[in-house]
Protein backbone atom coordinates (compact mmCIF):
# COMPACT_ATOMS: atom_id res chain seq x y z
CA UNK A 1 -38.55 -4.41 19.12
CA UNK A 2 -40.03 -1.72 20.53
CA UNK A 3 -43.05 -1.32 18.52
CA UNK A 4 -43.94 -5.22 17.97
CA UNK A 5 -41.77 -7.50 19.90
CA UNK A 6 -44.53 -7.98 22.66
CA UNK A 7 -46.46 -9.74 19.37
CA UNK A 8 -43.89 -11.24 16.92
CA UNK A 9 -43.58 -15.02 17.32
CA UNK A 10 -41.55 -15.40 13.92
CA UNK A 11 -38.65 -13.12 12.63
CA UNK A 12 -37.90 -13.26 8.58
CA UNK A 13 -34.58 -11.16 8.28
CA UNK A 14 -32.37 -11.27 5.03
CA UNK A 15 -29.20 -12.77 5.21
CA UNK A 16 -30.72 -15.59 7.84
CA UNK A 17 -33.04 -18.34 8.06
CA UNK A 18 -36.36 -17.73 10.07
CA UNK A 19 -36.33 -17.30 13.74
CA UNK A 20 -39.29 -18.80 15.77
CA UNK A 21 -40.12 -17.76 19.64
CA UNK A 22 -40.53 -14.25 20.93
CA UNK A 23 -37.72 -14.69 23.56
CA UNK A 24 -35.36 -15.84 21.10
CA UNK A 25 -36.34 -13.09 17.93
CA UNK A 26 -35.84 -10.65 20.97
CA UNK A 27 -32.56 -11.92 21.95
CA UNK A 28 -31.16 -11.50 18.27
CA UNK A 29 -32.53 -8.26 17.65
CA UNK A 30 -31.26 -6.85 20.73
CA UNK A 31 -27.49 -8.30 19.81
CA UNK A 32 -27.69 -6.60 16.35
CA UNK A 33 -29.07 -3.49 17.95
CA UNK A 34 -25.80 -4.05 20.19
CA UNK A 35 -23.64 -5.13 17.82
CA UNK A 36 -24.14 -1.77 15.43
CA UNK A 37 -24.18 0.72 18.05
CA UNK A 38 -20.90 -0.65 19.38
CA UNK A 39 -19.23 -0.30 15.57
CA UNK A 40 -21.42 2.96 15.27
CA UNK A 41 -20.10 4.30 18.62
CA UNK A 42 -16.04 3.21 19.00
CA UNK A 43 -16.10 4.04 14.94
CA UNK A 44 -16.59 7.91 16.25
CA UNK A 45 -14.67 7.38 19.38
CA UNK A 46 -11.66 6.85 17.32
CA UNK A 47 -12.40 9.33 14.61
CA UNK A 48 -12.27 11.45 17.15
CA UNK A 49 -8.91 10.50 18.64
CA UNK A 50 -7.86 11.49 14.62
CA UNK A 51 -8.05 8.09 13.45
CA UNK A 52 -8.57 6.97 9.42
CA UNK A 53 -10.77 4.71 8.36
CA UNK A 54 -8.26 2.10 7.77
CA UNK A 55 -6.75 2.58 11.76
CA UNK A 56 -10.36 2.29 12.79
CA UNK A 57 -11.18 -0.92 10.82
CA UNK A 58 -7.82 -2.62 12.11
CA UNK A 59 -8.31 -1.32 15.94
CA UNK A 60 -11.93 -2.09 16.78
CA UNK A 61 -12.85 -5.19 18.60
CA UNK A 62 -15.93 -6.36 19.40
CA UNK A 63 -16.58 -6.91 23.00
CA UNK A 64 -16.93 -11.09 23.33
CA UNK A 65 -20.59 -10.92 24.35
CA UNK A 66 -21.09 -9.98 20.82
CA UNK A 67 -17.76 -11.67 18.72
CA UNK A 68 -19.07 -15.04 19.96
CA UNK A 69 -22.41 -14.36 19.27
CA UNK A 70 -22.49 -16.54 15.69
CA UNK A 71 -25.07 -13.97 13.82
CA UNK A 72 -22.84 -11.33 14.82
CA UNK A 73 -19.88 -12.48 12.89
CA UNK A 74 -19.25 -10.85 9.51
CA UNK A 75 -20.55 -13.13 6.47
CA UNK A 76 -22.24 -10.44 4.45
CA UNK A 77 -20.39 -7.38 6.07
CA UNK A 78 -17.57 -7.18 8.38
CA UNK A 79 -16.58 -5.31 11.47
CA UNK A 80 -14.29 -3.49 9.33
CA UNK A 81 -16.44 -2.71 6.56
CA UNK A 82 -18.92 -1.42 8.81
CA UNK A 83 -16.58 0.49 10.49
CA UNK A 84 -15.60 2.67 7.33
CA UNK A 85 -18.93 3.28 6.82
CA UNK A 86 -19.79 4.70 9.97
CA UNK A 87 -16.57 7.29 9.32
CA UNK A 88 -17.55 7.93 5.71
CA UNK A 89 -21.55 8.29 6.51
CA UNK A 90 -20.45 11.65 9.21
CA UNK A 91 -17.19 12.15 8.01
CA UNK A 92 -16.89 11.63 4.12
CA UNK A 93 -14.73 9.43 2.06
CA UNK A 94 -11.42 11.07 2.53
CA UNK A 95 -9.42 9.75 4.69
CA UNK A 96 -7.26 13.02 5.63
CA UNK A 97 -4.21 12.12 3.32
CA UNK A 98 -4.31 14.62 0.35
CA UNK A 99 -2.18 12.38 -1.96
CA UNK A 100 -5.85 10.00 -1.22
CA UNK A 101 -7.56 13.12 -3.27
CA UNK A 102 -6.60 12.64 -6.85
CA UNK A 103 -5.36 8.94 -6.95
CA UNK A 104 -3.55 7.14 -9.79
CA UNK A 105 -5.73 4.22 -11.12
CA UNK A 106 -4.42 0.84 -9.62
CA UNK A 107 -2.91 -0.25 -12.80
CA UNK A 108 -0.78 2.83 -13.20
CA UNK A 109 -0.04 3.03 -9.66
CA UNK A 110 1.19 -0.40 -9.89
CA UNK A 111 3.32 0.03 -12.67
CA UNK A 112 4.93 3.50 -10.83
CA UNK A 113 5.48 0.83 -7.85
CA UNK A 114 7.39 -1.62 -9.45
CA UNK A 115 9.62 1.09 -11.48
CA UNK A 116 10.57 2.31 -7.65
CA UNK A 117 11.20 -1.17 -6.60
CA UNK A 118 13.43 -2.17 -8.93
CA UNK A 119 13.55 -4.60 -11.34
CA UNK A 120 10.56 -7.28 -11.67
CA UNK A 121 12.40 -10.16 -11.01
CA UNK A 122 13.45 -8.78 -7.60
CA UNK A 123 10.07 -7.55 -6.96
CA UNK A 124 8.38 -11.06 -7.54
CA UNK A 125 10.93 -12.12 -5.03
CA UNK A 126 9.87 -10.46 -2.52
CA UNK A 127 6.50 -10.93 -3.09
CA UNK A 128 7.18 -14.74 -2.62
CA UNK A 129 8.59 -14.48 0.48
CA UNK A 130 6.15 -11.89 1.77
CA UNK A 131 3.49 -14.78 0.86
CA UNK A 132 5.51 -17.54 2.37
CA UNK A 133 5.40 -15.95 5.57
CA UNK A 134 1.86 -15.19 4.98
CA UNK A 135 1.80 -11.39 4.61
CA UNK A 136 -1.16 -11.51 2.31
CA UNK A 137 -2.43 -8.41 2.41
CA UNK A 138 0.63 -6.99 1.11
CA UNK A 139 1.16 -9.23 -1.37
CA UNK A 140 -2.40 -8.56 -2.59
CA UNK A 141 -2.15 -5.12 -2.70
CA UNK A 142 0.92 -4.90 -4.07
């Protein structure tokens, strides 16, 4: 913007089709300049409060100038995806829980889960109803 939005008539950005009119390439830069520095900024706000990257992704909002603004809406990235990175970029991947440092692999975690649950049949019970009341993260995770 600052070096040649007094000249651009046409914006070409990835992820979007063509934008044509100075005013309007302007307006949409100046949103996504918005848009990151408000993920960039409340991401470290709340790391500083002691948040995790997973706290931070669920907490932060966008204001509504910007979460009604269609090209600010995650398609190819998310609030909360963007949000982790802003943690992990100054703060590193580790989210402050040391059983997080040496990790089973998912399919031996899973199997350790189920053997504390009980027995499958009861676990894919609960999973069911978890879905039917639309607890899908869980169930996904799980």
């Amino acid at each position: 913007m600052a070096l040649f939005g007094d000249q651009a008539e046409i914006l070409v950005a990835q992820h979007h089709w063509p934008i044509w009119g100075q005013e309007k390439l302007l307006g949409y830069l100046g949103r996504q300049r918005d848009l990151y520095k408000h993920i960039h900024d409340q991401a470290l706000r709340l790391a500083a409060h002691g948040l995790r990257p997973a706290e931070i992704a669920e907490r932060l909002r966008l204001p509504d100038s910007l979460a009604q603004d269609w090209a600010c809406r995650g398609y190819y990235g998310t609030v909360s995806h963007n949000a982790k990175a802003v943690y992990q970029r100054y703060l590193s991947w580790y989210d402050g829980n040391p059983a997080n440092l040496d990790p089973l692999p998912p399919s031996e975690a899973a199997r350790k889960l189920v053997e504390y649950l009980g027995p499958l049949d009861a676990v894919m019970a609960r999973a069911r109803e978890d879905f039917a009341r639309g607890e899908y993260r869980w169930v996904a995770a799980g």
